[in-house]
C-alpha atoms as a PDB file:
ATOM      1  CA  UNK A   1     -11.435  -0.638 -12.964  1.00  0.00           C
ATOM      2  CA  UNK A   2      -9.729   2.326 -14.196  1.00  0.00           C
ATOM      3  CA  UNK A   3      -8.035   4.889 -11.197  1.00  0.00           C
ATOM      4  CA  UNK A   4      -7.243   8.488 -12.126  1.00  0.00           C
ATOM      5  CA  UNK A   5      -4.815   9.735 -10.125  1.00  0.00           C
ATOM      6  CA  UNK A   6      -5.028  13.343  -9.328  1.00  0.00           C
ATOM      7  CA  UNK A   7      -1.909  14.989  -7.904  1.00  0.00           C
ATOM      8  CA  UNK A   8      -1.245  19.160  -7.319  1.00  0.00           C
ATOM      9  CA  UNK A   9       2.133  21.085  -6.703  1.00  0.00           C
ATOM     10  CA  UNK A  10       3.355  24.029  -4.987  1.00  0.00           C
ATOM     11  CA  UNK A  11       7.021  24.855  -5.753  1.00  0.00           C
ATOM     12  CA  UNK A  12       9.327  26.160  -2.998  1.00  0.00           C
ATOM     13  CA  UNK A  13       9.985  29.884  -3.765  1.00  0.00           C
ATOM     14  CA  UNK A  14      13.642  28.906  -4.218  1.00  0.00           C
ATOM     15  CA  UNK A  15      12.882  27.108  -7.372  1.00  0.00           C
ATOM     16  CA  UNK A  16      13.942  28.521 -10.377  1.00  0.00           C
ATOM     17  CA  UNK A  17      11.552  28.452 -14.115  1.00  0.00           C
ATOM     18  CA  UNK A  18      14.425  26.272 -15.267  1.00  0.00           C
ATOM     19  CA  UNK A  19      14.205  23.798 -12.078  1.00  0.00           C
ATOM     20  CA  UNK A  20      10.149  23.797 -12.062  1.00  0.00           C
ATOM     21  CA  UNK A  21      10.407  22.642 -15.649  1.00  0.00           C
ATOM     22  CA  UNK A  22      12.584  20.402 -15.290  1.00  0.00           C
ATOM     23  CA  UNK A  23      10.447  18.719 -12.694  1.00  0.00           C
ATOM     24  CA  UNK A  24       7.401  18.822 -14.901  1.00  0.00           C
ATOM     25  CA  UNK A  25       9.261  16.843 -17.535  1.00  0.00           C
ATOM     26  CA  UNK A  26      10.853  14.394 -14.740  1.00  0.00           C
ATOM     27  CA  UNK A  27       6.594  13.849 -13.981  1.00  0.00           C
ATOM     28  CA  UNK A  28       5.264  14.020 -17.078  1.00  0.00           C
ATOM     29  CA  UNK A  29       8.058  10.863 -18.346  1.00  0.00           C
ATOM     30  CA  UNK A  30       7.244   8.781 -15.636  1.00  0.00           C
ATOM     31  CA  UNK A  31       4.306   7.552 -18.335  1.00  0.00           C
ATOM     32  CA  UNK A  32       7.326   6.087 -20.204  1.00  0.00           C
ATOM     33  CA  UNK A  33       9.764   4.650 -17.511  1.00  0.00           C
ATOM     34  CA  UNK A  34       7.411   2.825 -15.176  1.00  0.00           C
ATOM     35  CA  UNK A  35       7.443  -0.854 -15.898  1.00  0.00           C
ATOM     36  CA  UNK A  36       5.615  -3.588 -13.811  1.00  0.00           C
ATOM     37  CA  UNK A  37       8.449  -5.808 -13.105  1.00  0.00           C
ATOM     38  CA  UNK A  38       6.482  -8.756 -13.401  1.00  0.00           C
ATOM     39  CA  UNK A  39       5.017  -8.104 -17.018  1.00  0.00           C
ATOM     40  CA  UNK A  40       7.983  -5.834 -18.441  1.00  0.00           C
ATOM     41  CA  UNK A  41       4.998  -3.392 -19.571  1.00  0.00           C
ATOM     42  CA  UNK A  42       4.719   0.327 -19.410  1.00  0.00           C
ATOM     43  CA  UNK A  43       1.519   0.139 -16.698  1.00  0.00           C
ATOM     44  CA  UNK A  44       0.736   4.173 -16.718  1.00  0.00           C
ATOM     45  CA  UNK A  45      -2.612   4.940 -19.158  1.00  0.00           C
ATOM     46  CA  UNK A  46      -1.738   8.259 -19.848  1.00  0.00           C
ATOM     47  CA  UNK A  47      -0.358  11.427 -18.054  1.00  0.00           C
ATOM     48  CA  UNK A  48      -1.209  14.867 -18.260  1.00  0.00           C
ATOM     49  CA  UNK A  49      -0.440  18.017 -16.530  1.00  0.00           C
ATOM     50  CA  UNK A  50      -0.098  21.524 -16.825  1.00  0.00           C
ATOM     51  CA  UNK A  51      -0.019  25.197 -15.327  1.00  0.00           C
ATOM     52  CA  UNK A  52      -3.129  26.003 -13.130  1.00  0.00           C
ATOM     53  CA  UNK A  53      -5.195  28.826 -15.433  1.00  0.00           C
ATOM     54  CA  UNK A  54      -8.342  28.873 -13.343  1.00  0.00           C
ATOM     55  CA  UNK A  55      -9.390  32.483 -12.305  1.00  0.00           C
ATOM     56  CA  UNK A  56     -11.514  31.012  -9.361  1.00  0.00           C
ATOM     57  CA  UNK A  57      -9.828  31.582  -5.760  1.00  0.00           C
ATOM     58  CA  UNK A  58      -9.504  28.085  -4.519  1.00  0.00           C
ATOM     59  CA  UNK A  59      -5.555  26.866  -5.891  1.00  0.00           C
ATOM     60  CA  UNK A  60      -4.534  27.803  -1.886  1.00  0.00           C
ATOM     61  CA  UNK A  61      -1.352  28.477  -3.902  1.00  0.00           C
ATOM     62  CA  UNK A  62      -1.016  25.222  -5.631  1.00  0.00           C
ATOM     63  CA  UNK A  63       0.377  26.422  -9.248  1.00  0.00           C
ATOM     64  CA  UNK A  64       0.600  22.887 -11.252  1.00  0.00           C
ATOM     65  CA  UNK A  65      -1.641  20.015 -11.763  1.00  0.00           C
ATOM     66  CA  UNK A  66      -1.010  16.132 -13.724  1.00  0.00           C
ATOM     67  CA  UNK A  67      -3.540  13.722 -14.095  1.00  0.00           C
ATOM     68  CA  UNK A  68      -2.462  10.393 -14.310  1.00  0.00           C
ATOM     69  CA  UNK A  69      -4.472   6.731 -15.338  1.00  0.00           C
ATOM     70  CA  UNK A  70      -3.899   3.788 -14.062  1.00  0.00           C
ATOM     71  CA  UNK A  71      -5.921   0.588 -15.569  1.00  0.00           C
ATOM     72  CA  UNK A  72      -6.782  -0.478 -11.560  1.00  0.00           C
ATOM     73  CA  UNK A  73      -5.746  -0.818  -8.434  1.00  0.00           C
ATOM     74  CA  UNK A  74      -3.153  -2.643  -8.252  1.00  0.00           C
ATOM     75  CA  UNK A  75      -0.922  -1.047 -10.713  1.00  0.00           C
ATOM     76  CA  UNK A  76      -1.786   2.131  -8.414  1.00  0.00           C
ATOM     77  CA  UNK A  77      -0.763   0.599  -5.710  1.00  0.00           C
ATOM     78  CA  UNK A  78       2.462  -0.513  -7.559  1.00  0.00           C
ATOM     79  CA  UNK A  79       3.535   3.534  -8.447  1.00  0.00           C
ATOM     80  CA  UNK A  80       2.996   4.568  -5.105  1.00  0.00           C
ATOM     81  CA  UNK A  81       4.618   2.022  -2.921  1.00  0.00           C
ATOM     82  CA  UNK A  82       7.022   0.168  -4.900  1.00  0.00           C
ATOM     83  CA  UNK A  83       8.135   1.915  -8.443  1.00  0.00           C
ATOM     84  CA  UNK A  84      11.972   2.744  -8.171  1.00  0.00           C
ATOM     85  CA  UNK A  85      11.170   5.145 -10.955  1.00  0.00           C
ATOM     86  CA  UNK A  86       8.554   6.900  -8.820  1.00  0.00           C
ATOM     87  CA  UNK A  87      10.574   6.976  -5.493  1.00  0.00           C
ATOM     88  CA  UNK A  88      13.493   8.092  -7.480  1.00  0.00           C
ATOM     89  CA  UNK A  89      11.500  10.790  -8.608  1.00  0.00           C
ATOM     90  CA  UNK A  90      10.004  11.574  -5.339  1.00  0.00           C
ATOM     91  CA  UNK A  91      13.564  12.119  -4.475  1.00  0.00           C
ATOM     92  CA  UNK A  92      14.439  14.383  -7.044  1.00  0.00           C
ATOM     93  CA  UNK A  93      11.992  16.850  -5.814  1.00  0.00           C
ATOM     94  CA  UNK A  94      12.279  16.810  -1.989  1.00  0.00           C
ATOM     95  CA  UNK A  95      12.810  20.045  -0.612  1.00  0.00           C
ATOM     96  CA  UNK A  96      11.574  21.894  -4.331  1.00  0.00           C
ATOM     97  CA  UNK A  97       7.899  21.382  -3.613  1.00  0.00           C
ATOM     98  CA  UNK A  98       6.195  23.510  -0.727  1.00  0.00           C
ATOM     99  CA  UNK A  99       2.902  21.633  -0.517  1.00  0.00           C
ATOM    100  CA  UNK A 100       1.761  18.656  -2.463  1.00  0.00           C
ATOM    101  CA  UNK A 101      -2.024  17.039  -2.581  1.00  0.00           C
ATOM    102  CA  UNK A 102      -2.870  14.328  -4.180  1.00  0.00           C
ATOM    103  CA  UNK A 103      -6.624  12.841  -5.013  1.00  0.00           C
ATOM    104  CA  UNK A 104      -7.626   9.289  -6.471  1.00  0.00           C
ATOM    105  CA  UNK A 105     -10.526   8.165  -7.750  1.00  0.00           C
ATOM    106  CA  UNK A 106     -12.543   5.418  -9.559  1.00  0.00           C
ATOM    107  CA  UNK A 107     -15.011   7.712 -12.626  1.00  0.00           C
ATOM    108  CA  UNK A 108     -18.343   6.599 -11.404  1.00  0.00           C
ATOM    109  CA  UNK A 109     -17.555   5.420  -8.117  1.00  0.00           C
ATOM    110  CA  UNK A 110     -19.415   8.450  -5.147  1.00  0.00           C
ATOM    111  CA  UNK A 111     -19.897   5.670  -2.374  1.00  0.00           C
ATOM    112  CA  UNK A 112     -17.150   4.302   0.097  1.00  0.00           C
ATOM    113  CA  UNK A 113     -17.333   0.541  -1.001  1.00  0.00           C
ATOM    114  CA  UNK A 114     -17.172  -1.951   2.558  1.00  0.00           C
ATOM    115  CA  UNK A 115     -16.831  -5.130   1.702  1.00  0.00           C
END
């Protein structure tokens, strides 16, 4: 079951135009470097992600937003507690980002599943 993969950034103030793009392209190729070890395929659906535009009040100074797909769970799972491409990445932007939120979700799914 598909997982979308919602995840919002707030640079430092420090950060320079030419160090927050550089970031966004870092994010945005993840799509193309992460590889389930196990298979040897790309596992990411698709990635998007942009500057926030919205004129409502509610960004609580968040300025950048990706959406990423996963096919399920497990793959998931895989980018956020195993990928070396992800953790390098993670890396990469310590100290740069001031706040970071991130959101995942199953389209269709609006009850907690117990099972």
């Amino acid at each position: 079951m598909t997982i979308v993969h919602i995840v919002l950034f707030q640079f430092n103030s420090t950060v320079d135009a030419a160090a927050t793009d550089d970031i966004i392209k870092r994010m945005l190729a993840l799509k193309d470097q992460c590889v389930r070890p196990d298979t040897g395929v790309l596992y990411i659906k698709s990635s998007i992600g942009g500057l926030n535009n919205s004129k409502e009040k509610y960004s609580d100074g968040l300025t950048h937003g990706f959406v990423v797909e996963f096919e399920n769970v497990q793959d998931r799972n895989y980018y956020v507690n195993e990928d070396s491409y992800h953790k390098a990445f993670q890396a990469f932007t310590y100290g740069k980002i001031e706040k970071v939120r991130v959101i995942d979700f199953t389209p269709g799914e609006f009850r907690e599943v117990h099972g």
